[in-house]
Structures are given as C-alpha cells and as structure tokens.
N, C-alpha and C. Protein backbone atom coordinates (compact mmCIF):
# COMPACT_ATOMS: atom_id res chain seq x y z
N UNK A 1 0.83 -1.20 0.00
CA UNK A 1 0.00 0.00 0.00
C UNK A 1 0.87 1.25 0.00
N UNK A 2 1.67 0.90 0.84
CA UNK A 2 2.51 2.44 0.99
C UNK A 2 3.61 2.89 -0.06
N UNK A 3 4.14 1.58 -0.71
CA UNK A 3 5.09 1.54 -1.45
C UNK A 3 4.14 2.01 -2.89
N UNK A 4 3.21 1.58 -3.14
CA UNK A 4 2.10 1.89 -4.72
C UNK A 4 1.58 3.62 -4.78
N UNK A 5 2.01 4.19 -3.43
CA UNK A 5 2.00 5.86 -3.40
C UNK A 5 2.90 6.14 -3.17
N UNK A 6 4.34 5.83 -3.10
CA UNK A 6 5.75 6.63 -3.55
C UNK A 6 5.90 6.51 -2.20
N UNK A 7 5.21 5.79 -1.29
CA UNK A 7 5.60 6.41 0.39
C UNK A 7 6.71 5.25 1.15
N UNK A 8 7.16 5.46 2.27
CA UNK A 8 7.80 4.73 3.38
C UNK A 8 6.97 4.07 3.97
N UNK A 9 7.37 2.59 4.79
CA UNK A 9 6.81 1.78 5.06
C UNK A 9 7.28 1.57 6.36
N UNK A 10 6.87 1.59 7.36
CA UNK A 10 7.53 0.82 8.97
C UNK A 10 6.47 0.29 9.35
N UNK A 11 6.74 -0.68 9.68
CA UNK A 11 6.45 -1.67 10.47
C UNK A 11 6.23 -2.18 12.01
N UNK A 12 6.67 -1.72 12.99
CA UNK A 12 7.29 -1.57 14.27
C UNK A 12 7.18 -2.78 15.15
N UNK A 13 5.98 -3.29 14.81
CA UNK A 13 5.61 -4.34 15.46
C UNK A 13 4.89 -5.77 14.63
N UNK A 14 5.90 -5.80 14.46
CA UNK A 14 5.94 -7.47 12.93
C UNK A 14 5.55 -8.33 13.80
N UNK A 15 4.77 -8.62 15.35
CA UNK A 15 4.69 -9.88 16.02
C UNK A 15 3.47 -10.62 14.98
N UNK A 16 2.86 -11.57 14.51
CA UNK A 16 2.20 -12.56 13.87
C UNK A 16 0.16 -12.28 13.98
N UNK A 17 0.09 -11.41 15.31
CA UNK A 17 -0.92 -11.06 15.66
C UNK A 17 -1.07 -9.49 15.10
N UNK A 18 -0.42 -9.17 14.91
CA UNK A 18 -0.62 -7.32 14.55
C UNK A 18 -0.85 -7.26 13.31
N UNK A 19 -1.77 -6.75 13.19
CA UNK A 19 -2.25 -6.31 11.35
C UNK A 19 -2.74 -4.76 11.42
N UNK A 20 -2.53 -4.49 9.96
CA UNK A 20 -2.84 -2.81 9.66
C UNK A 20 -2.12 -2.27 10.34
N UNK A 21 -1.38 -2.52 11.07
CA UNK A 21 -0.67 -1.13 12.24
C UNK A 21 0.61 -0.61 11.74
N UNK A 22 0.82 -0.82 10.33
CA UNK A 22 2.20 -0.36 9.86
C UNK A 22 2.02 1.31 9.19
N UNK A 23 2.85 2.05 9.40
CA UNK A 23 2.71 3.38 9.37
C UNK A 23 3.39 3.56 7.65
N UNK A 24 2.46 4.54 6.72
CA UNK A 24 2.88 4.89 5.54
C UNK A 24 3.62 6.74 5.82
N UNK A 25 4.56 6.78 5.57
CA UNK A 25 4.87 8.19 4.99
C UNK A 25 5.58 8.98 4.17
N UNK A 26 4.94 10.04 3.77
CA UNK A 26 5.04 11.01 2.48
C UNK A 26 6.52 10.59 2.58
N UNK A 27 7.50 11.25 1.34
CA UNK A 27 8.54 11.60 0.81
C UNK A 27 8.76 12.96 1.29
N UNK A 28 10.14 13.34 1.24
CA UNK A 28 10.43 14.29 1.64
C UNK A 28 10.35 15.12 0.24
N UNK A 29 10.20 16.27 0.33
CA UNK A 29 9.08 17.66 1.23
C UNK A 29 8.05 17.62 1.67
N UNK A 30 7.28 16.58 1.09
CA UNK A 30 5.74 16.26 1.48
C UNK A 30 5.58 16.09 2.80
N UNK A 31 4.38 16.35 3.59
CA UNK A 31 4.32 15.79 5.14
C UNK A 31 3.46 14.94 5.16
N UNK A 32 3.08 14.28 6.02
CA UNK A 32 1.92 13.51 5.98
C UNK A 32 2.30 11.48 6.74
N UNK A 33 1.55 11.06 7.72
CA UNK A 33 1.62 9.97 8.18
C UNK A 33 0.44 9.24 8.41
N UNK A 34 -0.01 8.07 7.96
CA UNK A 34 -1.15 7.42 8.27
C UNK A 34 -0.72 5.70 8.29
N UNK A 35 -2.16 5.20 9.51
CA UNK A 35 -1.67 4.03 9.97
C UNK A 35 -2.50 3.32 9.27
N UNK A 36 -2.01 1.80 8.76
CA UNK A 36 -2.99 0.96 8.45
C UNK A 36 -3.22 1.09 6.57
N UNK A 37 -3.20 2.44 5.83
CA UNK A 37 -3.14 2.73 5.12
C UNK A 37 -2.52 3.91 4.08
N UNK A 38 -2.67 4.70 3.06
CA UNK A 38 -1.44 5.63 2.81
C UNK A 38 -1.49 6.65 2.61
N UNK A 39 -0.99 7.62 3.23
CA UNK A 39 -1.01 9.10 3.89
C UNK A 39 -1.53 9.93 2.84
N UNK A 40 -2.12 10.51 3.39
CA UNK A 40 -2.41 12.07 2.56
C UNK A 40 -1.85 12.93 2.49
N UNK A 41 -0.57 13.65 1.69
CA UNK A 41 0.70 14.11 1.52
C UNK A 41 0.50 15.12 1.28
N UNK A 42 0.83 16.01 2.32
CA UNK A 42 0.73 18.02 1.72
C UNK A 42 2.46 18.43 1.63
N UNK A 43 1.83 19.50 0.91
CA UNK A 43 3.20 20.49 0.89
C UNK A 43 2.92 22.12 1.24
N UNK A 44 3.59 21.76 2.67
CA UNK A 44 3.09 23.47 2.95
C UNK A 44 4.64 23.99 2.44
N UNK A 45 4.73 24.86 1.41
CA UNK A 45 5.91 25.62 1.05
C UNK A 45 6.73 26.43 1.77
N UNK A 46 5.92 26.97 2.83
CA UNK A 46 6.49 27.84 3.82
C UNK A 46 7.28 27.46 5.09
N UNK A 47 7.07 25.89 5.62
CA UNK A 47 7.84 25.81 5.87
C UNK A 47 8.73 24.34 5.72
N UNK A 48 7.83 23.70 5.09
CA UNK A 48 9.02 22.52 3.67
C UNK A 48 10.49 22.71 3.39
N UNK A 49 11.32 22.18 3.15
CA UNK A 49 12.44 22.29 2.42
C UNK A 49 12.75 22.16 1.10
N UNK A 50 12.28 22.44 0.32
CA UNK A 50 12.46 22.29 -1.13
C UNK A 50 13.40 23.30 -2.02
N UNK A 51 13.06 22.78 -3.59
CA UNK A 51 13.77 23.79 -4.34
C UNK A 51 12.77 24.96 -4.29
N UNK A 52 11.28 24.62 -4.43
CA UNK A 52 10.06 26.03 -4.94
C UNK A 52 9.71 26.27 -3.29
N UNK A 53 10.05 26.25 -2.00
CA UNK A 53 9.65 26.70 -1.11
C UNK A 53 10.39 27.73 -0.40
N UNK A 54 9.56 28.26 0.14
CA UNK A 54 9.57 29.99 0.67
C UNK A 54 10.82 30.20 1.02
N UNK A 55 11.49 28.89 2.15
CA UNK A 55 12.39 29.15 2.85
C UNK A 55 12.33 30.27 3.90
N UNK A 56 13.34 31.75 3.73
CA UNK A 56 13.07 32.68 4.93
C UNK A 56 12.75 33.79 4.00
N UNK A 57 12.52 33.99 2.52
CA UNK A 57 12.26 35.00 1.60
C UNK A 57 11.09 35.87 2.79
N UNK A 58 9.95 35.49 2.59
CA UNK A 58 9.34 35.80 3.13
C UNK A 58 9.56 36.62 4.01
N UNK A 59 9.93 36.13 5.87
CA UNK A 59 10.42 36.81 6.78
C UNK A 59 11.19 37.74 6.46
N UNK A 60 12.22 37.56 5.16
CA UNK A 60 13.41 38.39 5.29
C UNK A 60 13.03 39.80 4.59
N UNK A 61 12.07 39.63 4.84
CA UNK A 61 11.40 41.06 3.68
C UNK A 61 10.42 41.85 4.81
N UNK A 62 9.93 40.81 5.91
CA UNK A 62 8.96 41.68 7.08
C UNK A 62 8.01 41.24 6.85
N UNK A 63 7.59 40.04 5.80
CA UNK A 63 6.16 39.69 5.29
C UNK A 63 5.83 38.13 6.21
N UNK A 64 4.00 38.09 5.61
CA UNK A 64 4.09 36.15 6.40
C UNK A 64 3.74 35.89 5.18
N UNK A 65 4.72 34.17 4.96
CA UNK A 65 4.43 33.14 4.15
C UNK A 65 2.79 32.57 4.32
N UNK A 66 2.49 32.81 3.18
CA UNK A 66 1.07 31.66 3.04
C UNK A 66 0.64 30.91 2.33
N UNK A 67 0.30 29.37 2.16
CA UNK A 67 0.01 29.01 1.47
C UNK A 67 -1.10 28.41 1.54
N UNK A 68 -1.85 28.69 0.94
CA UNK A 68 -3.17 28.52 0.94
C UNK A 68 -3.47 26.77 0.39
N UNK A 69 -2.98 26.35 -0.70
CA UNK A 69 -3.16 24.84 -1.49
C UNK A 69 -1.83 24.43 -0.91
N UNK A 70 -2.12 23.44 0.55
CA UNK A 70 -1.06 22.69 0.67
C UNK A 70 -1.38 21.04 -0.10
N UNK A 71 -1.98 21.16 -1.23
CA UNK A 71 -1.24 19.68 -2.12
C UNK A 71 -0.05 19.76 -2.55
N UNK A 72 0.15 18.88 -3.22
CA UNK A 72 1.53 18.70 -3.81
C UNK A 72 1.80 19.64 -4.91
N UNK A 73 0.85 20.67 -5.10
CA UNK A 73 1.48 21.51 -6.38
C UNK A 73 2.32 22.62 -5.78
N UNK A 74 3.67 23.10 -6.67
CA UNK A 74 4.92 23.74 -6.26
C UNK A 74 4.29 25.39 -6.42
N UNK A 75 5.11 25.85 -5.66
CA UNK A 75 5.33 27.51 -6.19
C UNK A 75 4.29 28.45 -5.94
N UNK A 76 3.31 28.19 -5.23
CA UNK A 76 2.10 28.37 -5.28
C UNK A 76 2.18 29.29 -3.94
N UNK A 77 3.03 29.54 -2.90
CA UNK A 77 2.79 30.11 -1.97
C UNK A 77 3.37 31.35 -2.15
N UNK A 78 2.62 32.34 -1.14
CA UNK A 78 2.46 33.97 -1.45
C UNK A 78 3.57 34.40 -0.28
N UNK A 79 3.90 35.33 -0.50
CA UNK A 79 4.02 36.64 0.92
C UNK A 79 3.08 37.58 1.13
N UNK A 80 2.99 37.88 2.24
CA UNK A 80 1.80 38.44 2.17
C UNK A 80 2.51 39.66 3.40
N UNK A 81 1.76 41.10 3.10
CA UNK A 81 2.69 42.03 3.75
C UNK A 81 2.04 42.24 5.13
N UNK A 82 2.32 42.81 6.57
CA UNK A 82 1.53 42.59 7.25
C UNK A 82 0.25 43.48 7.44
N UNK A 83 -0.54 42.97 8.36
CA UNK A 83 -1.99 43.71 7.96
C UNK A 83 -1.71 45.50 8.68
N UNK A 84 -2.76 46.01 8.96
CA UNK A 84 -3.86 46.18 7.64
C UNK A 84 -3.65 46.27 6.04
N UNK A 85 -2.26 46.59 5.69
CA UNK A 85 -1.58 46.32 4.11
C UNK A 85 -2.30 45.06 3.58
N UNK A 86 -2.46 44.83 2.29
CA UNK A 86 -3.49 43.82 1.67
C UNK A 86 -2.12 43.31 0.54
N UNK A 87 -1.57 43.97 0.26
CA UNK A 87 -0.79 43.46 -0.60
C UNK A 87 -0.10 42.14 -0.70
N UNK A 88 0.07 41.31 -1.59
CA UNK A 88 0.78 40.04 -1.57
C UNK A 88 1.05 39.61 -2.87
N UNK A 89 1.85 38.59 -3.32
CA UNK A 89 2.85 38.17 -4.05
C UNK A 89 2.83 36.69 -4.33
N UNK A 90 3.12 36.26 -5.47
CA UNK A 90 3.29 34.78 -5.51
C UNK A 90 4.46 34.51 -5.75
N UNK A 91 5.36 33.57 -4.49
CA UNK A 91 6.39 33.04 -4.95
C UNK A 91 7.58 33.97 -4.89
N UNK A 92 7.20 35.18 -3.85
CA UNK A 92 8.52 35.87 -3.87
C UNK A 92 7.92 37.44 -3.19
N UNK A 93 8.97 38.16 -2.27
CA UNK A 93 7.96 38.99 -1.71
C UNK A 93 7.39 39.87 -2.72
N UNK A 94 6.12 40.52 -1.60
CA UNK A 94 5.36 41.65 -2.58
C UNK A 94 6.54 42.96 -2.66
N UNK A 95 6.47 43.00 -3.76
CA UNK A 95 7.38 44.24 -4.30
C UNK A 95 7.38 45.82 -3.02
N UNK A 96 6.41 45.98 -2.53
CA UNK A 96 6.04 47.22 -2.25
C UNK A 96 4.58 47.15 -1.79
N UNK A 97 5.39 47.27 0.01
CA UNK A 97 3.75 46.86 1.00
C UNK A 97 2.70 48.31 0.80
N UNK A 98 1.85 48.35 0.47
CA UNK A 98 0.65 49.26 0.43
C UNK A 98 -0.23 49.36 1.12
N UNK A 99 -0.64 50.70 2.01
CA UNK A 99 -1.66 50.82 2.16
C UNK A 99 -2.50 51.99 1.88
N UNK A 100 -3.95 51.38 1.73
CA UNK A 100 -4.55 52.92 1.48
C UNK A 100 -5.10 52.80 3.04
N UNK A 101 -4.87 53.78 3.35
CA UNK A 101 -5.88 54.14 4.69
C UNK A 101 -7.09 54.73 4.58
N UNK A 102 -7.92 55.22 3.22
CA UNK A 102 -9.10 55.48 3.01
C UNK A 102 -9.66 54.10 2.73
N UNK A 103 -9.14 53.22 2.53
CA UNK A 103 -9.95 51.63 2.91
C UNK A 103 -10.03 51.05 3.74
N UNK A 104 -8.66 50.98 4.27
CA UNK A 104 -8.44 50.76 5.63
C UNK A 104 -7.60 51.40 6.46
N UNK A 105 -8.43 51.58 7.63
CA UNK A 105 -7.94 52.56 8.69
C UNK A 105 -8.56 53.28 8.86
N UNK A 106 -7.50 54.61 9.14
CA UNK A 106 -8.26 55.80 10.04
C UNK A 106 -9.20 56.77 9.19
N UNK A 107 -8.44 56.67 7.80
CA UNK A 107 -9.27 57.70 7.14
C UNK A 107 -10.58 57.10 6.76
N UNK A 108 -10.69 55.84 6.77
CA UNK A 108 -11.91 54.59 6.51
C UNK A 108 -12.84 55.55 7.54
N UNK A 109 -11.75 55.26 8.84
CA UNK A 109 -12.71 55.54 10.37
C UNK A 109 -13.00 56.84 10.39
N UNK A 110 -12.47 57.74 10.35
CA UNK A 110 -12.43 58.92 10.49
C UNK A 110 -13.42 59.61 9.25
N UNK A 111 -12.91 59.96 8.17
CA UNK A 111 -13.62 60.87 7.13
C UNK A 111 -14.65 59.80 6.75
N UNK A 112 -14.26 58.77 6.22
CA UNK A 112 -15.73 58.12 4.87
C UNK A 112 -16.67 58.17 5.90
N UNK A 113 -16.58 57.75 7.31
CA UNK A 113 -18.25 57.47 8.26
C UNK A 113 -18.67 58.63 8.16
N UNK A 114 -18.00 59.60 8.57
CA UNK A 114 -18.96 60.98 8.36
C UNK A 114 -19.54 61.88 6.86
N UNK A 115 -18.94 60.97 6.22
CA UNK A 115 -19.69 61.52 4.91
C UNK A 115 -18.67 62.94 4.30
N UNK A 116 -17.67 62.85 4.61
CA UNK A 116 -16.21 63.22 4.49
C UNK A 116 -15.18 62.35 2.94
N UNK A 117 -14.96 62.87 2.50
CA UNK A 117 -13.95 62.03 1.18
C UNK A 117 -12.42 62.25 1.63
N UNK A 118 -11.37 61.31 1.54
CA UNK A 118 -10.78 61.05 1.71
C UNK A 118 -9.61 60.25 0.90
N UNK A 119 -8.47 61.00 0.97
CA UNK A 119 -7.29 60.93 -0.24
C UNK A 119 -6.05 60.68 0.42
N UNK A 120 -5.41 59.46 0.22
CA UNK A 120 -4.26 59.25 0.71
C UNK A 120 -3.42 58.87 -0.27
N UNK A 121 -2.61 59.83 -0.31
CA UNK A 121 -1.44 60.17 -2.12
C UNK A 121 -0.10 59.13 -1.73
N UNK A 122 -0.17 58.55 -0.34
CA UNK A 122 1.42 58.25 0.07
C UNK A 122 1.00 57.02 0.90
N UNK A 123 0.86 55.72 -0.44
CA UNK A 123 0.57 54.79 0.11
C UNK A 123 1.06 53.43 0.91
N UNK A 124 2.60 53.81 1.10
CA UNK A 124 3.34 53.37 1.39
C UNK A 124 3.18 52.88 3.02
N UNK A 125 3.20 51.47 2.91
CA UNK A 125 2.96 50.48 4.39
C UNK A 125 3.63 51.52 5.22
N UNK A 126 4.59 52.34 5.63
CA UNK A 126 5.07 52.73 6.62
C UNK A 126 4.76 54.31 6.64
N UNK A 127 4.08 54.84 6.31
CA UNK A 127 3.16 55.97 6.33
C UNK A 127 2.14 56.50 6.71
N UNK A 128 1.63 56.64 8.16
CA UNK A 128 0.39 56.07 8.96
C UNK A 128 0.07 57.80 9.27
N UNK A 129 -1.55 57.62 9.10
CA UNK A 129 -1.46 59.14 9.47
C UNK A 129 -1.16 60.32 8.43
N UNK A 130 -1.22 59.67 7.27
CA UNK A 130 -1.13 61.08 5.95
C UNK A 130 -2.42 61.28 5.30
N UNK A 131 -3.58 60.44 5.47
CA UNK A 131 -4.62 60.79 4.67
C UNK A 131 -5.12 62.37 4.75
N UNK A 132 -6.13 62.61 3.97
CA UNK A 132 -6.56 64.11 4.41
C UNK A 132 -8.15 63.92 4.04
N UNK A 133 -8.86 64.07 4.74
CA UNK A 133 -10.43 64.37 4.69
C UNK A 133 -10.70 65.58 4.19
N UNK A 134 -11.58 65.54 3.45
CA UNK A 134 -12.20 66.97 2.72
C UNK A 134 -13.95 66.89 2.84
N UNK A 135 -14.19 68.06 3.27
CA UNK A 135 -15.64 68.35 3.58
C UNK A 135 -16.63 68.37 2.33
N UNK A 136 -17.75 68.19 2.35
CA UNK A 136 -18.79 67.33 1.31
C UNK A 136 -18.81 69.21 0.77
N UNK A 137 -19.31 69.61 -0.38
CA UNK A 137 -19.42 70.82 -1.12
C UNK A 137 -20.70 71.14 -1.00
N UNK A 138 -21.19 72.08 -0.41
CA UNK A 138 -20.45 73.36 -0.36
C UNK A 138 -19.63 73.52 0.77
N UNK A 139 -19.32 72.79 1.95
CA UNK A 139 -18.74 72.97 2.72
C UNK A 139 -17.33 73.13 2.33
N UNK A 140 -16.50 73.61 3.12
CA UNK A 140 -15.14 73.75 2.99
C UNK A 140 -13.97 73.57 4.01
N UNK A 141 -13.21 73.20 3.74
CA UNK A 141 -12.36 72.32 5.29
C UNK A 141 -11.45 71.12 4.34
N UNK A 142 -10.48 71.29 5.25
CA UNK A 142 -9.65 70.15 4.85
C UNK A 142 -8.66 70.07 6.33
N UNK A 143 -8.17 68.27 6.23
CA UNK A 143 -7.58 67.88 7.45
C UNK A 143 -6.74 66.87 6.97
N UNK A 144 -5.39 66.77 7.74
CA UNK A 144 -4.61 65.53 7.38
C UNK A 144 -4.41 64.64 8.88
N UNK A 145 -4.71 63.44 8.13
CA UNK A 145 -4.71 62.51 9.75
C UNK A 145 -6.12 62.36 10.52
N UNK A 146 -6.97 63.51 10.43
CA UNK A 146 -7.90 63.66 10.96
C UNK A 146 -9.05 64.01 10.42
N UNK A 147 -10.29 64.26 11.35
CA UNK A 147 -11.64 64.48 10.59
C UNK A 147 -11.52 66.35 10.21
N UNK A 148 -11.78 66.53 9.15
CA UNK A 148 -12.15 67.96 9.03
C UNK A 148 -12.87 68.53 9.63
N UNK A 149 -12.57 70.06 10.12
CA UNK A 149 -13.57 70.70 10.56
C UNK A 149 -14.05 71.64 9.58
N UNK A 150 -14.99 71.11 9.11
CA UNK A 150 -16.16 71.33 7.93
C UNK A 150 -16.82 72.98 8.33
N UNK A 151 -16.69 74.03 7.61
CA UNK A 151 -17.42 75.57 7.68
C UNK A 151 -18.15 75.87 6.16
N UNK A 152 -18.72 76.44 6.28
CA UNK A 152 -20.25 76.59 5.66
C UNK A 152 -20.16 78.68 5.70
N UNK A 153 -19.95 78.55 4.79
CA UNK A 153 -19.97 80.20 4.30
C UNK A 153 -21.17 80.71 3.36
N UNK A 154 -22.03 80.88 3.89
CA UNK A 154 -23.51 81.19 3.17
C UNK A 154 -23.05 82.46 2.44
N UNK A 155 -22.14 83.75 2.25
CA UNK A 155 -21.93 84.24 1.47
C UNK A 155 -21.52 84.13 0.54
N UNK A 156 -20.59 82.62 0.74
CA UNK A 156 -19.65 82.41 -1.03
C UNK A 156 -20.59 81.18 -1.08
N UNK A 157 -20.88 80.41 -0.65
CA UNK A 157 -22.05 79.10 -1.06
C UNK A 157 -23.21 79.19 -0.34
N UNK A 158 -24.08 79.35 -1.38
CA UNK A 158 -25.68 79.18 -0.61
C UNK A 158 -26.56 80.30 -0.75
N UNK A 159 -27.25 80.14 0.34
CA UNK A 159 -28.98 81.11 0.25
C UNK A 159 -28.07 82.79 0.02
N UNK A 160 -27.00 83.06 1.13
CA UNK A 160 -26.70 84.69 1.16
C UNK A 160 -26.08 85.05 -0.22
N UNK A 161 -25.20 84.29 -0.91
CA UNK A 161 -24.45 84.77 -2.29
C UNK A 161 -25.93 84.89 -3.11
N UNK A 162 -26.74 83.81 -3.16
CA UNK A 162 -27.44 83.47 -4.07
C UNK A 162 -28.62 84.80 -3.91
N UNK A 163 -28.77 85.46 -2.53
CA UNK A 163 -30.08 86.09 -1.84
C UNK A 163 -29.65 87.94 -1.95
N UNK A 164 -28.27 87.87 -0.87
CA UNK A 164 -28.07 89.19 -0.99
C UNK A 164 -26.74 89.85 -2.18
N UNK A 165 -26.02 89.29 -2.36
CA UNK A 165 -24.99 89.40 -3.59
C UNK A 165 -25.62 89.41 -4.69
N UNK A 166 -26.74 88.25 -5.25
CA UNK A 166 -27.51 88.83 -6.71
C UNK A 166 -27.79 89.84 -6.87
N UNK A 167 -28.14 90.98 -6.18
CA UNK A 167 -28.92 91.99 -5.98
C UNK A 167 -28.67 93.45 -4.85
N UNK A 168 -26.93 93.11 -5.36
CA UNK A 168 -26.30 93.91 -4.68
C UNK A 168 -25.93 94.32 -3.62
N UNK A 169 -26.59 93.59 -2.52
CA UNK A 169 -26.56 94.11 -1.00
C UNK A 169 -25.07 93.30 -0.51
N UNK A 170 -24.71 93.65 0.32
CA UNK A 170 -23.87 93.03 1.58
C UNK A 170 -23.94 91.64 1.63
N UNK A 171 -23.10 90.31 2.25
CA UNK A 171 -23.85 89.46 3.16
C UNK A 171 -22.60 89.35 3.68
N UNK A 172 -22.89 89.56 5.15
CA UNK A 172 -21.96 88.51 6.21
C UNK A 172 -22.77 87.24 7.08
N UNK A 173 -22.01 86.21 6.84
CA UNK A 173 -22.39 84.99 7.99
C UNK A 173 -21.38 84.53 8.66
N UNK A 174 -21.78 85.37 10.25
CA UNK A 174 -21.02 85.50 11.13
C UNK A 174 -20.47 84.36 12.11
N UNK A 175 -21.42 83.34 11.71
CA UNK A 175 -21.43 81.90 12.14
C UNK A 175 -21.63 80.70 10.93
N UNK A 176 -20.08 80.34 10.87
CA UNK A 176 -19.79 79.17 9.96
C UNK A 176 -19.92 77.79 10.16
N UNK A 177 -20.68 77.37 11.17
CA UNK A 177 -20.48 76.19 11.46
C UNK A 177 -21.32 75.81 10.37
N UNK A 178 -20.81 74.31 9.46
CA UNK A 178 -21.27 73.42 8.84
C UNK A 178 -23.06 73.56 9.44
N UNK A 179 -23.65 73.12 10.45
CA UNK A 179 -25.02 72.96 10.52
C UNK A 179 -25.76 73.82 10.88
N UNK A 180 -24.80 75.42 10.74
CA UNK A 180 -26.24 76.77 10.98
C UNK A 180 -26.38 77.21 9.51
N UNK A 181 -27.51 76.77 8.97
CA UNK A 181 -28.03 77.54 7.81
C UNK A 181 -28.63 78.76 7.99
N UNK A 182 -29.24 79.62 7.11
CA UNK A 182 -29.64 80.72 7.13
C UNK A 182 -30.01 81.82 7.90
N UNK A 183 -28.43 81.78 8.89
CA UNK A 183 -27.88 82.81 9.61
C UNK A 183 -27.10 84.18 8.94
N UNK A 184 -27.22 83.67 7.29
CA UNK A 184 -26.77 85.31 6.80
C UNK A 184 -27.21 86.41 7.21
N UNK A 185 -26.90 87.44 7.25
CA UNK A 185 -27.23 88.87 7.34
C UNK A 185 -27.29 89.65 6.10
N UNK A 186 -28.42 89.81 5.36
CA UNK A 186 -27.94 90.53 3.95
C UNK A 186 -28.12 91.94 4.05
N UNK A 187 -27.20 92.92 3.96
CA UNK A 187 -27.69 94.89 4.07
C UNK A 187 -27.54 95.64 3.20
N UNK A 188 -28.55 96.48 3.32
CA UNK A 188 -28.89 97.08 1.91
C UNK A 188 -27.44 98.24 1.60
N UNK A 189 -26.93 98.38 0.76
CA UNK A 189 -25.72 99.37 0.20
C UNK A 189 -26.15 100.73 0.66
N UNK A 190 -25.30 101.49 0.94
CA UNK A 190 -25.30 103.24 1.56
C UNK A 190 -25.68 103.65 0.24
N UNK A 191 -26.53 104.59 -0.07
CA UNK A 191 -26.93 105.63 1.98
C UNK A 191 -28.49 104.85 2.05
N UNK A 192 -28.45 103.33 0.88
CA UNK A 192 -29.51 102.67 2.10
C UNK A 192 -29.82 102.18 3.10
N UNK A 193 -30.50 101.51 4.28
CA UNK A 193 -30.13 101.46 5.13
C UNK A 193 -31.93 100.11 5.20
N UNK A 194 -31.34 98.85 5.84
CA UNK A 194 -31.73 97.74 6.48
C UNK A 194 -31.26 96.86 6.25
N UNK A 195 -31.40 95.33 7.05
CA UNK A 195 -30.65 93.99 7.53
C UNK A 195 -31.58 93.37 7.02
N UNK A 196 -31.72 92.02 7.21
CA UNK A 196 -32.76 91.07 7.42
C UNK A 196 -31.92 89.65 7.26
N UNK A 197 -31.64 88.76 7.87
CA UNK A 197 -31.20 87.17 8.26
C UNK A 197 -31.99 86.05 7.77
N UNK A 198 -31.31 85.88 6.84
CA UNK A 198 -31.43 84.89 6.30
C UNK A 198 -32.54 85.07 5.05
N UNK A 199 -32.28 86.36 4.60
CA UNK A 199 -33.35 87.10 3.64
C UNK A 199 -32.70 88.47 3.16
N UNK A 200 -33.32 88.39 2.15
CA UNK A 200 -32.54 89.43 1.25
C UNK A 200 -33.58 90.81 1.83
C-alpha cells in the first residue's frame, strides 16, 4: 500500500498477531503519516524544504508566508505584507507593502463614516497618518490625519451669495459652522439702510 503511493513503510511491530498497524509516509518535502493505510501528503511551502519553497524570503522582507493549497502543487505560496496592508505576491515577496488608509484605517474611520472624502497620495505600508479628509461641497475644510472641521460660508455658497450678492446688498455669515443655515445677514448698500437674516 505504501510503497504503490511513492511512500515509506515501517512496520514496528511485525509480532504474527498485529495487522494494519504499519505506518505509511510522504517523501520528503511532502508531510503527511497514516496508519494501516497511505497518507495524505501536503506540501506546505512555507515551511518545507524544497527547491520552490519559501524558505526565509518571506520573513526576510517583514512579510508572512502563506500558502493557501497545501497539495503537492509547487510555487504556489504567497508573501503576504503585514496587515492592515493587503498586498501580496506569488512566490517571492510583494514588491512594495501598500496601504490605502481610506480603505483601511483611520481615514476609513475617520472621514468616509462621516460623509467626508478622503485621499491618501502616500501609500506606502510605513506611512500612517497622511490621509486628508475633505468636507462634502459646499462645505469647505480640509484635514490631514484627521476628521475635518467642515465651515459653511452662506456668502460664497448658498442662500446669502445666491439672496443678498444677486442683488447687490452686503452678506456677512457670522457663524460658519457646517449645521447653521440661514444665519446670513444681507444689508442694503449706503446711503440705504436695512438687515434682514437669512433674507434678502
């Protein structure tokens, strides 16, 4: 049995009464031991000895070996860079660990939940902390690393440009926060004279 699958044969206990109890196993790189009948032979590449296995490539780059199909087919195992980086490689490290942190991470956490967009130009695994959030339009704000603090200028976007600037008057909005709308002040040009908030 063991010999008709390429495998090793022991025996240990040849007394006249013992049957099935002889152990089959894989060939070397293969692993694998079964009693009675003949092993089911993997090849984990990563840490096998072969010509197509990982060896310390892997480690020696900062990455983990993985191999996902430990059958007997060669070459097949990855590096993989460490997380949150997604990047990986077959058969040799990944060139250049990546991450975006608008997928994963902070700018994920930070800008996309709040409805914030988010751009990270410097995607390089060892670069933590460069994204920049930008505030939804008309708002205006920008932040690196962090959530924007989003301001809302009803004179250059919105009801006051659109209310008191069409039509010549003034507008100041003296309060920018992102969620006070139509707190403009629009005033009529000298030597006319009235206000009115949030109205022309």
């Amino acid at each position: 049995v063991c010999a008709d699958a390429g495998q090793t044969c022991v025996d240990a206990d040849t007394s006249a009464n013992a049957s099935d109890d002889f152990v089959c196993t894989c060939p070397a790189p293969l692993n694998g031991t079964a009693t009675g009948e003949a092993a089911t032979c993997i090849l984990d590449e990563c840490i096998a000895d072969c010509p197509t296995c990982a060896g310390s490539v892997c480690a020696d780059a900062g990455q983990t070996c993985v191999d996902a199909d430990t059958s007997a087919a060669a070459g097949d195992w990855e590096c993989v860079c460490a997380p949150p980086s997604t990047t990986r490689n077959t058969a040799a490290p990944a060139a250049t660990c990546i991450l975006d942190e608008c997928e994963h991470g902070g700018g994920k956490d930070l800008c996309v939940s709040i409805g914030q967009t988010c751009n990270d130009s410097n995607k390089a695994a060892n670069a933590s902390d460069d994204f920049v959030c930008t505030c939804p339009a008309p708002q205006t704000g920008t932040a690196t690393g962090e959530a924007a603090t989003c301001i809302l200028d009803e004179c250059e976007h919105g009801g006051g440009k659109d209310l008191c600037v069409s039509i010549g008057q003034t507008c100041n909005d003296s309060n920018k926060a992102a969620n006070a709308s139509d707190d403009f002040v629009c005033t009529c040009p000298a030597p006319q004279t009235g206000t009115a908030t949030g109205e022309a």
